[in-house]
Protein backbone atom coordinates (compact mmCIF):
# COMPACT_ATOMS: atom_id res chain seq x y z
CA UNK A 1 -53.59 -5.43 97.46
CA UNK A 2 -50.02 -4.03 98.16
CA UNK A 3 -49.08 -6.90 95.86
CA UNK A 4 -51.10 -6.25 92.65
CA UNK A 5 -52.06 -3.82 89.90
CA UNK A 6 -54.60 -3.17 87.39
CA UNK A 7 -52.54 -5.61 85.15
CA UNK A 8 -51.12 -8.01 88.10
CA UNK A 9 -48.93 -10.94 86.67
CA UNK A 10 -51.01 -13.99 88.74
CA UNK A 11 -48.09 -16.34 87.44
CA UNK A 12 -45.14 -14.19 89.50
CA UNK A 13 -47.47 -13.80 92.05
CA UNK A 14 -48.20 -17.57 93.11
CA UNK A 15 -44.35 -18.02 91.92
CA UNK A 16 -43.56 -16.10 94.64
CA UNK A 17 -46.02 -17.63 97.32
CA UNK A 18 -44.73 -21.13 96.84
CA UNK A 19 -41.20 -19.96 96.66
CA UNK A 20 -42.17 -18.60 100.09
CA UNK A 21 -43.75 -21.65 101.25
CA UNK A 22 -41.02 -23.70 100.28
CA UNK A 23 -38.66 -21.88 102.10
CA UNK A 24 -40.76 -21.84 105.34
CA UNK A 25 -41.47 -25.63 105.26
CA UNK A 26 -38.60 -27.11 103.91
CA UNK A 27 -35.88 -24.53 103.10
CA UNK A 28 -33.47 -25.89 105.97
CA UNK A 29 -33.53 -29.65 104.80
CA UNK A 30 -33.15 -28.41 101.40
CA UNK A 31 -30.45 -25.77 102.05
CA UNK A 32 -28.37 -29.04 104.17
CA UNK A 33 -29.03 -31.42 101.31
CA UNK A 34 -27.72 -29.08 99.06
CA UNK A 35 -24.21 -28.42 100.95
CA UNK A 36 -23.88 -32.31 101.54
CA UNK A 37 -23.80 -32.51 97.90
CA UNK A 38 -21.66 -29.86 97.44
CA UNK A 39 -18.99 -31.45 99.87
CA UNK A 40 -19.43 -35.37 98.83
CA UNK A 41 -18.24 -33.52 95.28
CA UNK A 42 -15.37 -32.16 96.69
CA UNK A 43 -14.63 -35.73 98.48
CA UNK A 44 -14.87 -37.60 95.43
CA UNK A 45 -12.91 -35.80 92.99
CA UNK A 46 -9.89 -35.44 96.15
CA UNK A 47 -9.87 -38.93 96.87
CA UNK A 48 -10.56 -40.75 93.05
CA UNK A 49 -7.56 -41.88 92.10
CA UNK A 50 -7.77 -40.61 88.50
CA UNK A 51 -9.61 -37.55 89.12
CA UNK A 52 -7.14 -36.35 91.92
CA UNK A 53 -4.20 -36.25 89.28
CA UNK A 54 -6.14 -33.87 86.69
CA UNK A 55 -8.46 -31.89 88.89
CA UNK A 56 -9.18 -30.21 92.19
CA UNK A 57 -11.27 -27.75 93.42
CA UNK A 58 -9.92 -24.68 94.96
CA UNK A 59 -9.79 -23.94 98.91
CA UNK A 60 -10.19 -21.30 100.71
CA UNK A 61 -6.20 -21.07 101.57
CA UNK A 62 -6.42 -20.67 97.84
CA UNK A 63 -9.27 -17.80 97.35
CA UNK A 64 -9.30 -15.77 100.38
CA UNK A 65 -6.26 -14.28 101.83
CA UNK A 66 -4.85 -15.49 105.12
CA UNK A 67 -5.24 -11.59 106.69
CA UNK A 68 -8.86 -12.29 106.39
CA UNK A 69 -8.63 -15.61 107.84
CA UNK A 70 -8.58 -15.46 111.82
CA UNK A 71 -9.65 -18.88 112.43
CA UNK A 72 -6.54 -19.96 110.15
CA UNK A 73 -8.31 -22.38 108.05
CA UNK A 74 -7.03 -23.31 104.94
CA UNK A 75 -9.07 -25.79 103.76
CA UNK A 76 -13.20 -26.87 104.85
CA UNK A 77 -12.16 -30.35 105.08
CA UNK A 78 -10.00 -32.51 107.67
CA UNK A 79 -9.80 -35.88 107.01
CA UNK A 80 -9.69 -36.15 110.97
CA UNK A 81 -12.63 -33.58 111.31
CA UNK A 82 -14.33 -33.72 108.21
CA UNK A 83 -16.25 -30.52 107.05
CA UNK A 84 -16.21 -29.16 110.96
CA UNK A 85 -13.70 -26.54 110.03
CA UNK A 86 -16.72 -25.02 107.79
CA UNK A 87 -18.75 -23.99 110.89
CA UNK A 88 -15.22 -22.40 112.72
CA UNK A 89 -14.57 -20.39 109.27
CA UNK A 90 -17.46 -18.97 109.31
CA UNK A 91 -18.12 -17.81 113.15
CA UNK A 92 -14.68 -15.95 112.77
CA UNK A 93 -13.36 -15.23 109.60
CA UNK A 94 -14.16 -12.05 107.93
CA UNK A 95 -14.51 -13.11 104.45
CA UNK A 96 -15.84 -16.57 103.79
CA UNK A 97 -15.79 -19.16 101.02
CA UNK A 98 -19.51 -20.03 99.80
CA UNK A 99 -19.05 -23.81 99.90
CA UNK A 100 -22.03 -24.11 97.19
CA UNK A 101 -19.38 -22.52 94.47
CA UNK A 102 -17.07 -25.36 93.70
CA UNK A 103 -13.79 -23.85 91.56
CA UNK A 104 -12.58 -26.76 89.73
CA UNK A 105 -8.84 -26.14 88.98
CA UNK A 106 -8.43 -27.88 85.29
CA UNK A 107 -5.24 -26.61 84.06
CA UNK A 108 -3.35 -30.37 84.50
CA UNK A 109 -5.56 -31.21 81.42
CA UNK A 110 -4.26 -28.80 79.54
CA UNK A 111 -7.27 -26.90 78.44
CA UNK A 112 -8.16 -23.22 79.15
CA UNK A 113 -11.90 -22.93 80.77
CA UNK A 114 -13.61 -21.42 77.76
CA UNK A 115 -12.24 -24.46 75.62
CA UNK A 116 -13.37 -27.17 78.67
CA UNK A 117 -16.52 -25.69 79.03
CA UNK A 118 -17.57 -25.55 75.13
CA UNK A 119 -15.30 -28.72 73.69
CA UNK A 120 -15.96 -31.24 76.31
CA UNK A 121 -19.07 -30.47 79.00
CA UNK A 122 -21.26 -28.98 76.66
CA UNK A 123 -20.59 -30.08 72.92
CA UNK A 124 -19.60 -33.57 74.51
CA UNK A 125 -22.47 -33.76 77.64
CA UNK A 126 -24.86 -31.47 77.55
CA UNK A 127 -23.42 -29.76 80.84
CA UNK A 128 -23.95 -25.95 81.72
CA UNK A 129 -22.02 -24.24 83.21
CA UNK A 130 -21.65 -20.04 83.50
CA UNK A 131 -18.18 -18.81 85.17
CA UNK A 132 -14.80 -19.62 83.76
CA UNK A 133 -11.44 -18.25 84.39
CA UNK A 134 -7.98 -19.11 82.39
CA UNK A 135 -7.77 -22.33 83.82
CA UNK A 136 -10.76 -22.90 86.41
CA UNK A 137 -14.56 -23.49 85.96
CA UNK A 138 -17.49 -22.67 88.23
CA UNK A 139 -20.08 -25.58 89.18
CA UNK A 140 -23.09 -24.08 91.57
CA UNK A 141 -24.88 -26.99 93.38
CA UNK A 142 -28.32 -25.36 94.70
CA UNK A 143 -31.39 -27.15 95.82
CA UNK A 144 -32.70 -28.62 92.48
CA UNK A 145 -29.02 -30.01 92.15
CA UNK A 146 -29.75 -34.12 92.66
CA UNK A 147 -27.47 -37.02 93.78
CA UNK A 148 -27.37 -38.54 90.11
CA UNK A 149 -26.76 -34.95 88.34
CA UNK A 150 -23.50 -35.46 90.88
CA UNK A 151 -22.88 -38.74 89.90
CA UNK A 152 -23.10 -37.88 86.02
CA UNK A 153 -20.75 -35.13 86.39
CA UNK A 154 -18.10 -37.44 88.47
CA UNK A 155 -18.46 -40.09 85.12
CA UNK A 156 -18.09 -36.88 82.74
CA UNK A 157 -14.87 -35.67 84.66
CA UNK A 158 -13.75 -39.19 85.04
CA UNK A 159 -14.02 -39.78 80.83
CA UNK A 160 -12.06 -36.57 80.39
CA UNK A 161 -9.40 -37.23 82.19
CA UNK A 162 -8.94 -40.97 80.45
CA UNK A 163 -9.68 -38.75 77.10
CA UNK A 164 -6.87 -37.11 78.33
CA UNK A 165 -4.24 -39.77 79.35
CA UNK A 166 -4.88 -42.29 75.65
CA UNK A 167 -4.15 -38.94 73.92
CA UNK A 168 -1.26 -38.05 75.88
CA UNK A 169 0.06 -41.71 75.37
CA UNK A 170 -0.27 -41.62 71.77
CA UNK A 171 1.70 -38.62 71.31
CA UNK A 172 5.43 -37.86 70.45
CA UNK A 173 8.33 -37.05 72.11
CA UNK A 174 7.76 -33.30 70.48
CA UNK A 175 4.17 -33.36 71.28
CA UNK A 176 4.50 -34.46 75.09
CA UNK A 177 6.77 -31.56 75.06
CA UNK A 178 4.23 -29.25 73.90
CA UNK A 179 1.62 -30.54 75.99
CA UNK A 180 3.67 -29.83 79.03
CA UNK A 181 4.42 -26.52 78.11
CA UNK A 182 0.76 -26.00 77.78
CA UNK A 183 -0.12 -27.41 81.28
CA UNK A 184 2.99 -25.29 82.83
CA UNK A 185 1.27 -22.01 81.21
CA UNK A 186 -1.82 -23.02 83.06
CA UNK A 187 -0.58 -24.63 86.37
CA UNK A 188 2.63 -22.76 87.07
CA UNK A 189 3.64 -19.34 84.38
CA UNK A 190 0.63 -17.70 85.27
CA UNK A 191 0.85 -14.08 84.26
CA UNK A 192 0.55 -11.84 87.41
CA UNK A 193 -2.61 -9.32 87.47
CA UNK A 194 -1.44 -5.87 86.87
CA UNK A 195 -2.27 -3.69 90.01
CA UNK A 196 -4.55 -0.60 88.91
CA UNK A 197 -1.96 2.25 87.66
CA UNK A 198 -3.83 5.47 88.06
CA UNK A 199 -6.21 7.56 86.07
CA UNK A 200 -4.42 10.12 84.40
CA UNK A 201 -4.57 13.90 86.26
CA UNK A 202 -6.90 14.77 83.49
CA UNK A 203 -9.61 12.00 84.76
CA UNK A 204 -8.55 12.11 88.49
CA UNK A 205 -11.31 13.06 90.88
CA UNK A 206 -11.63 16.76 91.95
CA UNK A 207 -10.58 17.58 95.54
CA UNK A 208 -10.41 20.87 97.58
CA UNK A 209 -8.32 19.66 100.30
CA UNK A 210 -4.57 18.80 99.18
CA UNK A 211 -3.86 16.90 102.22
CA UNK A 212 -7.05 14.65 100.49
CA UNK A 213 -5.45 11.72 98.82
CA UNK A 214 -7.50 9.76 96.52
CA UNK A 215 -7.23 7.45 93.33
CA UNK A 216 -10.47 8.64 92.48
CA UNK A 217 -11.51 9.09 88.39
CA UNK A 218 -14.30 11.04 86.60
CA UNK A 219 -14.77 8.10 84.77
CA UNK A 220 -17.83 9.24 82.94
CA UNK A 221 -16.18 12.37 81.56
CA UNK A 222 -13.51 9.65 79.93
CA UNK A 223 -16.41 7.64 78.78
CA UNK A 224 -18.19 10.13 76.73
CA UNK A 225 -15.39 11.82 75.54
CA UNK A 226 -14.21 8.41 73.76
CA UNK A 227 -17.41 8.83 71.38
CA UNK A 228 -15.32 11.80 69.66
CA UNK A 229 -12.87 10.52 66.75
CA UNK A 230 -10.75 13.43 67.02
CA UNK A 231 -10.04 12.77 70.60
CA UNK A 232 -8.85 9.66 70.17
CA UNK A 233 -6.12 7.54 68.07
CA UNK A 234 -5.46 3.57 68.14
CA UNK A 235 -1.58 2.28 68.94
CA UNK A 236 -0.40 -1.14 68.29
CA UNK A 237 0.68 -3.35 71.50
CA UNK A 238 3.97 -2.81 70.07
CA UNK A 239 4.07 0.65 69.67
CA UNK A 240 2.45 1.53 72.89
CA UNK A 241 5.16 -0.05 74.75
CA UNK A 242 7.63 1.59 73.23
CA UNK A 243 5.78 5.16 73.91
CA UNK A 244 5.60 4.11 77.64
CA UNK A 245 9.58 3.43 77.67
CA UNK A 246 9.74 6.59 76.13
CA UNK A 247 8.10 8.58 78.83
CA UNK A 248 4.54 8.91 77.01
CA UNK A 249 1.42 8.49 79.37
CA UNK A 250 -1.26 6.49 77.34
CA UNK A 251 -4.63 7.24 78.60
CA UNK A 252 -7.25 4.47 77.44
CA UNK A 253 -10.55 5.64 76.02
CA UNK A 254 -12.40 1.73 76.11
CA UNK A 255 -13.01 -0.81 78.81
CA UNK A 256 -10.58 -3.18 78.33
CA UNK A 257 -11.87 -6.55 79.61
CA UNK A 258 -10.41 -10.16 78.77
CA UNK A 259 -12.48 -13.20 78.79
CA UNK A 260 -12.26 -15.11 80.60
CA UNK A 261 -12.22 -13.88 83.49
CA UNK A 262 -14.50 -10.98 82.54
CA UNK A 263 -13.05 -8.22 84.45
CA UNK A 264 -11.44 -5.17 83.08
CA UNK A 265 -7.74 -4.06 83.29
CA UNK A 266 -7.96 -0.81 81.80
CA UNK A 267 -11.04 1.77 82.09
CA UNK A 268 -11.79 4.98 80.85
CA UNK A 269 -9.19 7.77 82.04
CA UNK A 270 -6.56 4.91 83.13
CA UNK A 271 -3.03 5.14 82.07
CA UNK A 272 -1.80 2.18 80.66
CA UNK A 273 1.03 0.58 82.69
CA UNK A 274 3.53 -1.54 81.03
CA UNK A 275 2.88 -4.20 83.41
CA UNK A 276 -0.67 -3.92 81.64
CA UNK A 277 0.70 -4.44 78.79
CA UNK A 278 2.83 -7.35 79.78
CA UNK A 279 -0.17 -9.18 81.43
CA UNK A 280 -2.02 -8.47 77.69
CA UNK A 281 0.92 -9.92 75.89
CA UNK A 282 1.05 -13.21 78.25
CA UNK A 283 -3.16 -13.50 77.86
CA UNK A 284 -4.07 -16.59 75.87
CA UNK A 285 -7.84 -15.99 75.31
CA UNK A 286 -9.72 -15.48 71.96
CA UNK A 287 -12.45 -12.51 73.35
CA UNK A 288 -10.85 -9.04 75.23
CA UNK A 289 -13.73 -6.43 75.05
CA UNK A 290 -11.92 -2.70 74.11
CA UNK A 291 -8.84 -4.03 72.37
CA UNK A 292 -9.00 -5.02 68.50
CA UNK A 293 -6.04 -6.75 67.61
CA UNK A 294 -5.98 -4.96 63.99
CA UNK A 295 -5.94 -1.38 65.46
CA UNK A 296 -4.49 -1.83 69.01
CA UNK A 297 -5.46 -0.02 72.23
CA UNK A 298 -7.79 3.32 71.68
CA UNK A 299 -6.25 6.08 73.41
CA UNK A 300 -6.62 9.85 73.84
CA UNK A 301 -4.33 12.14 71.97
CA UNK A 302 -2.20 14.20 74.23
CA UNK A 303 -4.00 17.36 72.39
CA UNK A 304 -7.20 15.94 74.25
CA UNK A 305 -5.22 14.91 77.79
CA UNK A 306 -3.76 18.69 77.13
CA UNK A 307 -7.35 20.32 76.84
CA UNK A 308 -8.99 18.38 79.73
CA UNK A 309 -6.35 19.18 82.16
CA UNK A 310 -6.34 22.59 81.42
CA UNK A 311 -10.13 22.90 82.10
CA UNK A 312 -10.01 20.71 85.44
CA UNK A 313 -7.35 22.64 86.67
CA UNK A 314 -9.25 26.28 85.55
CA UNK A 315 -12.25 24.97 87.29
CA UNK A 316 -10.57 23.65 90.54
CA UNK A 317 -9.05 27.25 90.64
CA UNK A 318 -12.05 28.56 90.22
CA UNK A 319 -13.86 26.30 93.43
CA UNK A 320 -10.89 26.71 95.42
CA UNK A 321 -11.01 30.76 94.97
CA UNK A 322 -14.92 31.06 96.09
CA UNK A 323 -14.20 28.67 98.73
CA UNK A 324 -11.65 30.63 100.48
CA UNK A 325 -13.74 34.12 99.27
CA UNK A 326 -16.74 32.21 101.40
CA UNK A 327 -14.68 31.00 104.46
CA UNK A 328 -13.52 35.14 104.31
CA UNK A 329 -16.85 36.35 104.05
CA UNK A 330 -18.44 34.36 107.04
């Protein structure tokens, strides 16, 4: 009875009995089948002969860094060993690669991921896929995955690339060139993530203790104030960079997230960086959440940064006084 209600859902309910069922009976056989799929993948596609010069899936030398690495594996696979390095990774290593997420790196083709996973695997062959990046997709193998779904993605992967090479033969001198310069942007030129600046000492968290040091921000007081007009102003790309050169901190109001990949560089209460701004300028994707290309970046006026500073630093007077008035009185 733990399990139900007046209005119990009978279909979740046996969902979840047979889910547990399945796991009890069978879930290690599964579990194994589906990682010996996931690995004959990453066999095939390293050892095609087409596939090998257009694709390859990420290791973990390429995902996790070596300080989290004890066992010094760089890559699952040995073609002395095999896959035994898996089982070493993962009795020492702090962080781990999940060997059921294959990264597929597809910039030799010259696409970005959005455009490979929209143009060619689903337009073209009906594949889905979720995660993308600038020049990587995301395929999850789990236990409904089968041996022929495999096999049909190896054939799709296989017609791209030959897709790839008749149109690359066909082109001109000019377009080779531009081709390359595409696949360089994507393999090589890739623009370096901007480390997080700071939040601006308007936004940054409160602390009592000076000796405290924290890159803590009251993001939520940034959010909501960003719903009033007059706090705020749009600058152009251009403009903002030459504010920053000019010694102007620009706080952002929005989120600003590219995608792909789907995480944001800027939040509310951040001051923009002019690496930011570089990494923006180098981005090649159609979709950043925050950032209209017509207005620019949404800021806060300095009349606003002005205002909110003043306050924090009124009411961090204020906390500090009745602390010290309390450590006096006791």
């Amino acid at each position: 009875m733990t399990h139900t209600s007046t209005s119990a859902n009978y279909q979740i309910l046996a969902s979840l009995d047979v889910g547990r069922r399945q796991v009890e009976m069978e879930g290690y056989q599964l579990v194994q089948r589906q990682l010996e799929l996931a690995m004959s993948l990453r066999e095939q596609v390293m050892h095609h002969p087409l596939l090998k010069r257009h694709f390859h899936f990420l290791r973990v030398g390429n995902i996790i860094p070596e300080a989290y690495r004890e066992s010094g594996v760089n890559s699952y696979f040995d073609e002395g060993k095999g896959w035994a390095n898996l089982e070493k990774a993962w009795s020492m290593d702090e962080f781990v690669m999940d060997p059921t997420r294959a990264t597929l790196m597809i910039g030799m083709v010259g696409m970005d991921g959005d455009t490979f996973k929209n143009t060619e695997l689903m337009n073209k062959y009906g594949i889905q896929i979720n995660k993308t990046s600038r020049n990587t997709v995301l395929f999850i193998i789990n236990i409904g995955t089968t041996r022929s779904a495999i096999a049909y993605l190896i054939e799709v992967l296989i017609k791209i690339a030959r897709d790839v090479d008749r149109r690359v033969a066909d082109m001109s001198s000019a377009e080779r060139r531009i081709h390359q310069k595409r696949v360089n942007s994507l393999t090589q030129e890739q623009p370096p993530l901007p480390d997080f600046s700071a939040f601006h000492a308007a936004f940054q968290g409160q602390r009592l203790d000076p000796a405290v040091q924290t890159r803590d921000g009251n993001i939520r007081q940034a959010f909501f104030l960003s719903y009033e007009d007059t706090s705020c102003e749009y600058i152009d790309i251009s403009d903002a960079a030459a504010a920053i050169a000019a010694g102007r901190e620009l706080v952002s109001a929005l989120f600003v997230i590219p995608y792909p990949p789907g995480f944001p560089i800027l939040v509310p209460g951040q001051v923009i960086s002019a690496e930011i701004l570089q990494f923006m300028a180098a981005l090649d994707v159609k979709e950043i959440h925050g950032f209209r290309p017509e207005l620019g970046f949404r800021v806060f006026t300095q009349d606003t940064l002005n205002r909110v500073q003043q306050a924090k630093e009124t009411y961090e007077s204020l906390q500090q006084y009745q602390h010290i008035h309390h450590l006096r009185a006791g």
